[in-house]
N, C-alpha and C. Protein backbone atom coordinates (compact mmCIF):
# COMPACT_ATOMS: atom_id res chain seq x y z
N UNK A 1 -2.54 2.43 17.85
CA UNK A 1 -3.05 1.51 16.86
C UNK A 1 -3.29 2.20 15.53
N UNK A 2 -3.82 3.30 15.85
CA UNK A 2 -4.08 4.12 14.20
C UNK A 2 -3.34 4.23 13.41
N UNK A 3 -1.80 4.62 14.22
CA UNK A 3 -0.11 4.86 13.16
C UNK A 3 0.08 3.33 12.57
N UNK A 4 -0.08 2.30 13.07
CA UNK A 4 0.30 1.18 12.99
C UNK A 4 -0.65 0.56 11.82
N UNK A 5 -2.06 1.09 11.76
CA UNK A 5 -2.74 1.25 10.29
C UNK A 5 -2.32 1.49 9.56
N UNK A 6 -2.28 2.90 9.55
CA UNK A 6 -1.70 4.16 8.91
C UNK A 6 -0.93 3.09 7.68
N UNK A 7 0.67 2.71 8.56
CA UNK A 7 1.49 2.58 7.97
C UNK A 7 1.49 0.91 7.18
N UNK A 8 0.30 0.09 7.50
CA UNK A 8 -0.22 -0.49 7.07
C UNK A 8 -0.68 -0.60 5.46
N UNK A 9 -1.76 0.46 5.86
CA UNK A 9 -2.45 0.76 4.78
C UNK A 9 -1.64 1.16 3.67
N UNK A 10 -0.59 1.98 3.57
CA UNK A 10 0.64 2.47 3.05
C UNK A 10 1.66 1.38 2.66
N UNK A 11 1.83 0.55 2.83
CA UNK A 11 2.58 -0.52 2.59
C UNK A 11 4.14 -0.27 3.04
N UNK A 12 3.55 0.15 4.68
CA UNK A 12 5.29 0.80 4.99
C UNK A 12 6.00 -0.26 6.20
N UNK A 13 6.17 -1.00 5.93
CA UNK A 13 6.65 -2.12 6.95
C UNK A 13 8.14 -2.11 7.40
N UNK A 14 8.58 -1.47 7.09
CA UNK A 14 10.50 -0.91 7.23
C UNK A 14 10.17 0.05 8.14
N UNK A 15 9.18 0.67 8.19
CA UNK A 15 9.16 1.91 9.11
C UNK A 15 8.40 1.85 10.62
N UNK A 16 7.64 0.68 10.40
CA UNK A 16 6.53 0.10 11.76
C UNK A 16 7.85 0.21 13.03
N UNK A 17 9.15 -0.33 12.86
CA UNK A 17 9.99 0.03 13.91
C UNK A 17 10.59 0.86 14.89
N UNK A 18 10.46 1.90 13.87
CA UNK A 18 11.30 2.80 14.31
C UNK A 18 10.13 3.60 14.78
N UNK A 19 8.85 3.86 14.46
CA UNK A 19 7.82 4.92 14.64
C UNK A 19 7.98 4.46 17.09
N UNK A 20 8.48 5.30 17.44
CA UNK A 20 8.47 5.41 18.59
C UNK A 20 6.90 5.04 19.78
N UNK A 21 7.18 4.92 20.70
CA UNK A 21 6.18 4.03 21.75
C UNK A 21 5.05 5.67 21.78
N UNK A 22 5.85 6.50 22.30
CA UNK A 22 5.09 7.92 22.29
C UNK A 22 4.17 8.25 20.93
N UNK A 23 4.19 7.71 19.86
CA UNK A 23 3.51 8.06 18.98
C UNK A 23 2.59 6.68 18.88
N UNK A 24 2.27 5.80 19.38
CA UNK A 24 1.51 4.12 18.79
C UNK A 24 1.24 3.78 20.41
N UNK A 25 1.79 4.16 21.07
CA UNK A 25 0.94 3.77 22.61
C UNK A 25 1.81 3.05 22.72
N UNK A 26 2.83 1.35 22.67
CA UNK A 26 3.47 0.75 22.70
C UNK A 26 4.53 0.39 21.95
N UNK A 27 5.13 -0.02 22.02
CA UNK A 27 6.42 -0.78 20.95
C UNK A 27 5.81 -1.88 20.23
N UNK A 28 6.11 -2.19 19.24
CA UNK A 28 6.06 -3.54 18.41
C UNK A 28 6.68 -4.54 18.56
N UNK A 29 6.01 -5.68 19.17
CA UNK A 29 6.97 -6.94 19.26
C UNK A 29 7.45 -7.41 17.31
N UNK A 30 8.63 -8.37 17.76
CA UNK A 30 8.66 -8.94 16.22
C UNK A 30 7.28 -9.44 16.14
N UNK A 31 6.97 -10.48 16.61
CA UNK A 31 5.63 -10.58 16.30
C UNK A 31 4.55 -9.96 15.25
N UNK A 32 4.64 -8.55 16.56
CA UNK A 32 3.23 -8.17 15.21
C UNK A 32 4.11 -7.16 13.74
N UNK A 33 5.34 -7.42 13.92
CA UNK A 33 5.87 -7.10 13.04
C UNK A 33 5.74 -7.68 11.89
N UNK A 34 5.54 -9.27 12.55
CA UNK A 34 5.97 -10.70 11.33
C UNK A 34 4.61 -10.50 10.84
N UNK A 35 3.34 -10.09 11.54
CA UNK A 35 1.75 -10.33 11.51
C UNK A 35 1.14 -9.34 10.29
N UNK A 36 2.05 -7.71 10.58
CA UNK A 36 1.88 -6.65 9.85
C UNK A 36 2.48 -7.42 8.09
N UNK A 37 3.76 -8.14 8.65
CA UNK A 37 4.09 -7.78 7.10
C UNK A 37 3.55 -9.04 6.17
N UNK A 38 3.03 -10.02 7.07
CA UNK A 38 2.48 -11.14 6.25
C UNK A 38 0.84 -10.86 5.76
N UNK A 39 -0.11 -9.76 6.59
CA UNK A 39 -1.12 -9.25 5.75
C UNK A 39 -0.64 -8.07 4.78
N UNK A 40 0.74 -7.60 4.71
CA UNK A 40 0.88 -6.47 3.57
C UNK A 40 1.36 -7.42 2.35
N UNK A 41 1.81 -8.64 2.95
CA UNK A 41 2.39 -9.37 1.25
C UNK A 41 1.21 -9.85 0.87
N UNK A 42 -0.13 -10.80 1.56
CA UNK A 42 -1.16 -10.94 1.49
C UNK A 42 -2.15 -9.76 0.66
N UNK A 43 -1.81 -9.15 0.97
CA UNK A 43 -3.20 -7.72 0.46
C UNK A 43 -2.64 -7.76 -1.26
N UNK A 44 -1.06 -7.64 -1.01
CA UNK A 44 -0.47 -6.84 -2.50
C UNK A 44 -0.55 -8.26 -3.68
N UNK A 45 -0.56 -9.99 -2.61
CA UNK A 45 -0.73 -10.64 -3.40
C UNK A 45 -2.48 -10.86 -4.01
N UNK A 46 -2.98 -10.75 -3.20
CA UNK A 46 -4.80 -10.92 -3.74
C UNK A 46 -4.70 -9.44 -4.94
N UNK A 47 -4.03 -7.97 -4.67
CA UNK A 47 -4.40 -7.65 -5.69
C UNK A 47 -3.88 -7.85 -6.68
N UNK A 48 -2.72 -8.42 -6.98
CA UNK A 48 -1.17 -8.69 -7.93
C UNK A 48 -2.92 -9.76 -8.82
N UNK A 49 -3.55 -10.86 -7.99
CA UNK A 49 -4.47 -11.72 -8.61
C UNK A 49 -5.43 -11.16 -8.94
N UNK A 50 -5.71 -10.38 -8.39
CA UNK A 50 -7.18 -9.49 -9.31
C UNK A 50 -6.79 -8.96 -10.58
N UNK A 51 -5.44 -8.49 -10.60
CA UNK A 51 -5.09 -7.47 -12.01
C UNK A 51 -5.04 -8.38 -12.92
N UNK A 52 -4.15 -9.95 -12.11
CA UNK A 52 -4.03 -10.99 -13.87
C UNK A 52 -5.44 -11.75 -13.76
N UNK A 53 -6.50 -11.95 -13.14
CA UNK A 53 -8.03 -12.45 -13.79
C UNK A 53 -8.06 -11.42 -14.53
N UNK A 54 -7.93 -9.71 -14.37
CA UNK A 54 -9.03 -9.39 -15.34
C UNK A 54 -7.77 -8.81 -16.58
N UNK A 55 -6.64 -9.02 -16.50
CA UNK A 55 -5.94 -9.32 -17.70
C UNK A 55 -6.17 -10.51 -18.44
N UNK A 56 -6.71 -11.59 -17.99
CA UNK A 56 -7.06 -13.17 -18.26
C UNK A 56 -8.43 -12.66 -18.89
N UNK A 57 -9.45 -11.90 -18.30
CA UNK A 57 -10.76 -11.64 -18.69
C UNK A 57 -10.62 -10.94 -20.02
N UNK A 58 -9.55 -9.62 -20.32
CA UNK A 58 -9.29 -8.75 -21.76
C UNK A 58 -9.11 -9.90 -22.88
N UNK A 59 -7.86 -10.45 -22.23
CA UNK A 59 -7.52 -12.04 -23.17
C UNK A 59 -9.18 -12.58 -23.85
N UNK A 60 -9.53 -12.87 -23.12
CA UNK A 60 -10.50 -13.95 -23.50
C UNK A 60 -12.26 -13.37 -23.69
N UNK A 61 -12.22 -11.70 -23.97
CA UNK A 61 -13.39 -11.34 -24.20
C UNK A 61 -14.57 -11.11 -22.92
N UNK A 62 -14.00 -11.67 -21.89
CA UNK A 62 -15.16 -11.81 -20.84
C UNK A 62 -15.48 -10.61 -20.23
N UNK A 63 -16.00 -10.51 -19.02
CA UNK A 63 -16.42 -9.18 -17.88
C UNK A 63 -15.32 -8.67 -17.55
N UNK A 64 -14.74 -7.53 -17.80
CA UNK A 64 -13.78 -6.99 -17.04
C UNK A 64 -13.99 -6.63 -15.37
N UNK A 65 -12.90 -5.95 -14.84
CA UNK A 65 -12.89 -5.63 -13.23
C UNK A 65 -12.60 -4.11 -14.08
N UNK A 66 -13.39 -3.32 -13.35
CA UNK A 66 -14.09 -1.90 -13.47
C UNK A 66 -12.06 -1.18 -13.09
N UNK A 67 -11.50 0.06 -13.75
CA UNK A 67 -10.43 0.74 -13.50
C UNK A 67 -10.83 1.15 -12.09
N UNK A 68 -11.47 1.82 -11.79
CA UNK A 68 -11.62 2.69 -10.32
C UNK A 68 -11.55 1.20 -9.94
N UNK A 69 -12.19 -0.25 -9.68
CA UNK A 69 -11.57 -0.83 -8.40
C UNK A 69 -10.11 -1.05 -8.49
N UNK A 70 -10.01 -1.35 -9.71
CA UNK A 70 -8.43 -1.97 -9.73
C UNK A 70 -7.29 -0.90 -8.87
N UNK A 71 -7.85 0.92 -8.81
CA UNK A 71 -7.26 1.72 -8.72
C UNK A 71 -7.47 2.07 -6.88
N UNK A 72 -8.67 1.69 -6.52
CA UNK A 72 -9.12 1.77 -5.02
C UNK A 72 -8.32 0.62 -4.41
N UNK A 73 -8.34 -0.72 -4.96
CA UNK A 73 -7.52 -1.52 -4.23
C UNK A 73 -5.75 -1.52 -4.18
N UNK A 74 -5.09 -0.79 -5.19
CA UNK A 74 -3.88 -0.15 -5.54
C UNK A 74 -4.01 1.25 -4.27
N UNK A 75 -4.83 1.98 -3.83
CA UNK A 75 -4.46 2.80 -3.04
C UNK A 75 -5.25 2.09 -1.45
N UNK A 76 -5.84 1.47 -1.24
CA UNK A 76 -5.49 0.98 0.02
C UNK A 76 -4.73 0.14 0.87
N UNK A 77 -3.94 -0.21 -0.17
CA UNK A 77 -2.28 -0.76 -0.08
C UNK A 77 -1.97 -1.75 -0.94
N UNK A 78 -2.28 -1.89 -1.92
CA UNK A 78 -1.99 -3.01 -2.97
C UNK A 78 -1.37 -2.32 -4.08
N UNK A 79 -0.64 -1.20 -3.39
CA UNK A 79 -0.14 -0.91 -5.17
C UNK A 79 0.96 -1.26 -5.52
N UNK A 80 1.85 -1.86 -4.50
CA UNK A 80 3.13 -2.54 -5.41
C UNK A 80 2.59 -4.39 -5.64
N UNK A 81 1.74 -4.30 -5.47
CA UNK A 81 1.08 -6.02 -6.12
C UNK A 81 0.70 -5.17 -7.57
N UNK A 82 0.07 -4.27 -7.48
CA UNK A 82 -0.79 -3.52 -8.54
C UNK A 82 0.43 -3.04 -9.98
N UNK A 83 1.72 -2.19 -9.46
CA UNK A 83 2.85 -2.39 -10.04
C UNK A 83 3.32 -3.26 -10.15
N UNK A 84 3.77 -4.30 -9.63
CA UNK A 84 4.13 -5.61 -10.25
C UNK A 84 3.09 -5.92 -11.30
N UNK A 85 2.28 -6.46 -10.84
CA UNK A 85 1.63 -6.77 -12.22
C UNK A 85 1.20 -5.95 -13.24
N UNK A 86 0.99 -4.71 -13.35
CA UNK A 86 0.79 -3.74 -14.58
C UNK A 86 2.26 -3.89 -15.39
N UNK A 87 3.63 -4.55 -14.77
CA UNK A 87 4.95 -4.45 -15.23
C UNK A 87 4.89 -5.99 -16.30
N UNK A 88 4.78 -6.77 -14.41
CA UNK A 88 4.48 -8.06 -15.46
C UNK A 88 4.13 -8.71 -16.57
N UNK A 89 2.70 -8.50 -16.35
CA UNK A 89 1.99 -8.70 -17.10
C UNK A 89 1.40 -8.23 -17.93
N UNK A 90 2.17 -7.06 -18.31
CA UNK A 90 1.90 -5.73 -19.11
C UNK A 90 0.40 -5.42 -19.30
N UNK A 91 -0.41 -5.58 -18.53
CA UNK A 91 -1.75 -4.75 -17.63
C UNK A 91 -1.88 -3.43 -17.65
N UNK A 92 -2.53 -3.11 -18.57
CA UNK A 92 -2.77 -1.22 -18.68
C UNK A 92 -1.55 -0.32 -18.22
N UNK A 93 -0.37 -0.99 -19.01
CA UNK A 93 0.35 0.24 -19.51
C UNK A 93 0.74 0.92 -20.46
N UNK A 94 -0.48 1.40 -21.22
CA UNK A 94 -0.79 2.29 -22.02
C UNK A 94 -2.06 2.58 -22.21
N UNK A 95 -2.48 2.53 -20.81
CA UNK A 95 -3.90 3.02 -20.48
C UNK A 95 -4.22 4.16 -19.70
N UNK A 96 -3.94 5.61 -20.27
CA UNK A 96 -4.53 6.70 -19.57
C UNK A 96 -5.55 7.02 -19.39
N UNK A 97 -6.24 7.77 -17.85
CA UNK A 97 -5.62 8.27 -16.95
C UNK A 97 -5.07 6.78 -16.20
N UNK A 98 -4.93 5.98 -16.48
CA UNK A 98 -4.94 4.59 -15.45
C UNK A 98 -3.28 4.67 -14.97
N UNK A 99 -2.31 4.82 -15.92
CA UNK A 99 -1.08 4.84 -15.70
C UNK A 99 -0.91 6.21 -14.44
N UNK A 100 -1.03 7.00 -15.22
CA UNK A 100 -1.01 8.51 -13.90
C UNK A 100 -1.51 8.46 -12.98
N UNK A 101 -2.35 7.39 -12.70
CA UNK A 101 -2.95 7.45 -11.56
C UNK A 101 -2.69 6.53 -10.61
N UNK A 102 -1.96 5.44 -10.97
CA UNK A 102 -1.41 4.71 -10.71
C UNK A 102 -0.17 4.84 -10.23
N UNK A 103 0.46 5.80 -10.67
CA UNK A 103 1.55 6.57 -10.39
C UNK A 103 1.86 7.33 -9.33
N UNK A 104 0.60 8.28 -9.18
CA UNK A 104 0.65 9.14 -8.45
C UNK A 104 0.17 8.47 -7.01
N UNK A 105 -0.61 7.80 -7.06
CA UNK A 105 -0.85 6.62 -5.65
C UNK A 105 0.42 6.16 -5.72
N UNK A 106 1.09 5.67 -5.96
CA UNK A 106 2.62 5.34 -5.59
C UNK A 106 3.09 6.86 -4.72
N UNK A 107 3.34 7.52 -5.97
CA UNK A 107 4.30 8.97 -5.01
C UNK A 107 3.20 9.07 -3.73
N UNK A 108 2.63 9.02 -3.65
CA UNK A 108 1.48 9.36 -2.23
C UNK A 108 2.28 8.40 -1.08
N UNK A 109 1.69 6.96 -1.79
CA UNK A 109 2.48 6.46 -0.45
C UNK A 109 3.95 6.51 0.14
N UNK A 110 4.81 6.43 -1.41
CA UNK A 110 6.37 6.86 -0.52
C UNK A 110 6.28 8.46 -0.15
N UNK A 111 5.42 9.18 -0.03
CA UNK A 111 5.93 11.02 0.42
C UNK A 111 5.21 10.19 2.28
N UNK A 112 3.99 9.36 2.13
CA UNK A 112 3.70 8.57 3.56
C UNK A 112 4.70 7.91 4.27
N UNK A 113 5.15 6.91 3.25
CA UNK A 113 6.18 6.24 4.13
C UNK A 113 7.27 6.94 4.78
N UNK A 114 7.61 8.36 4.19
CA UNK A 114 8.67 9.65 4.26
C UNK A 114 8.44 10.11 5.44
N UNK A 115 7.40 10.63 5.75
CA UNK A 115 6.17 11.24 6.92
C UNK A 115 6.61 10.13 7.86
N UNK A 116 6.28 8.84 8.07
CA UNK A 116 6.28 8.10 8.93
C UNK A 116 7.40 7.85 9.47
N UNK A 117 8.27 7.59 8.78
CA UNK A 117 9.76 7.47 9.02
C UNK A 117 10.62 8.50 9.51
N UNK A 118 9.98 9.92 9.38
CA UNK A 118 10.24 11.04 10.11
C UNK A 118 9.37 11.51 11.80
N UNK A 119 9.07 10.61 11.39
CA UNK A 119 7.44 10.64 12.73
C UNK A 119 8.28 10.53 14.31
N UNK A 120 9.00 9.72 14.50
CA UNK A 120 9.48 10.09 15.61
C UNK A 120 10.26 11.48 16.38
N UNK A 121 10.98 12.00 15.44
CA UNK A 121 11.28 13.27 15.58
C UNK A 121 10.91 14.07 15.71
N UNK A 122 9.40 14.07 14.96
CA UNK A 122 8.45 15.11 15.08
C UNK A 122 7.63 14.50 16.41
N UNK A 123 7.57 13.50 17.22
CA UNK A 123 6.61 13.71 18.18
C UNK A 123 6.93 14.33 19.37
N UNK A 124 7.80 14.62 19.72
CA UNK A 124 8.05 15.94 20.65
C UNK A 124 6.69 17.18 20.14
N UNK A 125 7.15 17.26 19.22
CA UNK A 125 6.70 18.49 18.64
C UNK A 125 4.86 18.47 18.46
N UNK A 126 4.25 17.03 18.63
CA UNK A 126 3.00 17.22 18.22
C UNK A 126 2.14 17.20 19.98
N UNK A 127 1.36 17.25 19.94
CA UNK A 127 0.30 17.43 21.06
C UNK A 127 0.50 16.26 21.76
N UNK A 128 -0.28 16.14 23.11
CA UNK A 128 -0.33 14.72 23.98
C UNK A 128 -1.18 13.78 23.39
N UNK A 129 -2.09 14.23 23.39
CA UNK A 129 -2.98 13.33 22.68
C UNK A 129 -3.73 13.66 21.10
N UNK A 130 -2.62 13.57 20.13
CA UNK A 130 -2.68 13.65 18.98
C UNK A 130 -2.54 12.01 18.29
């Protein structure tokens, strides 16, 4: 269950397949395949909506949404909702450190999704109960 987070949290849903029974305790039906990827479009769409309220909020003078959340919810898997809309809706891009950091949570999760997608090969190699 943890890998199946893991790759969750990461926004790695191409890779939930292939990660082998020896490493996740079981196989993945389509099912929780269909289940995984309809809360990862879910997560990336609630944050894709948080970035345009508080682009809607800059517009119009009101309370902004604080950078560190916009940047915490971009790294617990919302960051291609979070890139889409910083593209879109041209949303703090030309806002440093916000761009670099934003960035670099991207390279994090694809060097993860990399890791994961290599994960079967390597579980020979890791412990029994790792």
């Amino acid at each position: 269950m943890a890998c199946r987070c893991k790759a969750f949290a990461i926004g790695c849903i191409a890779v939930l397949p292939s990660v082998n029974a020896a490493a996740v305790g079981s196989p993945m039906t389509m099912t929780d395949i269909i289940k995984w990827a309809l809360l990862f479009l879910a997560l990336n769409l609630l944050v894709f909506s948080i970035y345009f309220f508080d682009k809607q909020a800059a517009r119009h003078g009101r309370r902004r949404i604080s950078e560190r959340t916009l940047l915490i919810l971009a790294l617990i898997g919302g960051s291609l909702g979070a890139l889409a809309a910083q593209q879109l809706l041209r949303h703090k891009t030309r806002k440093e450190p916000f761009r670099s950091i934003l960035a670099a949570i991207l390279i994090l999760h694809g060097a993860l999704i990399a890791v994961l997608a290599f994960l079967p090969q390597w579980s020979p190699l890791l412990p029994q109960h790792f």
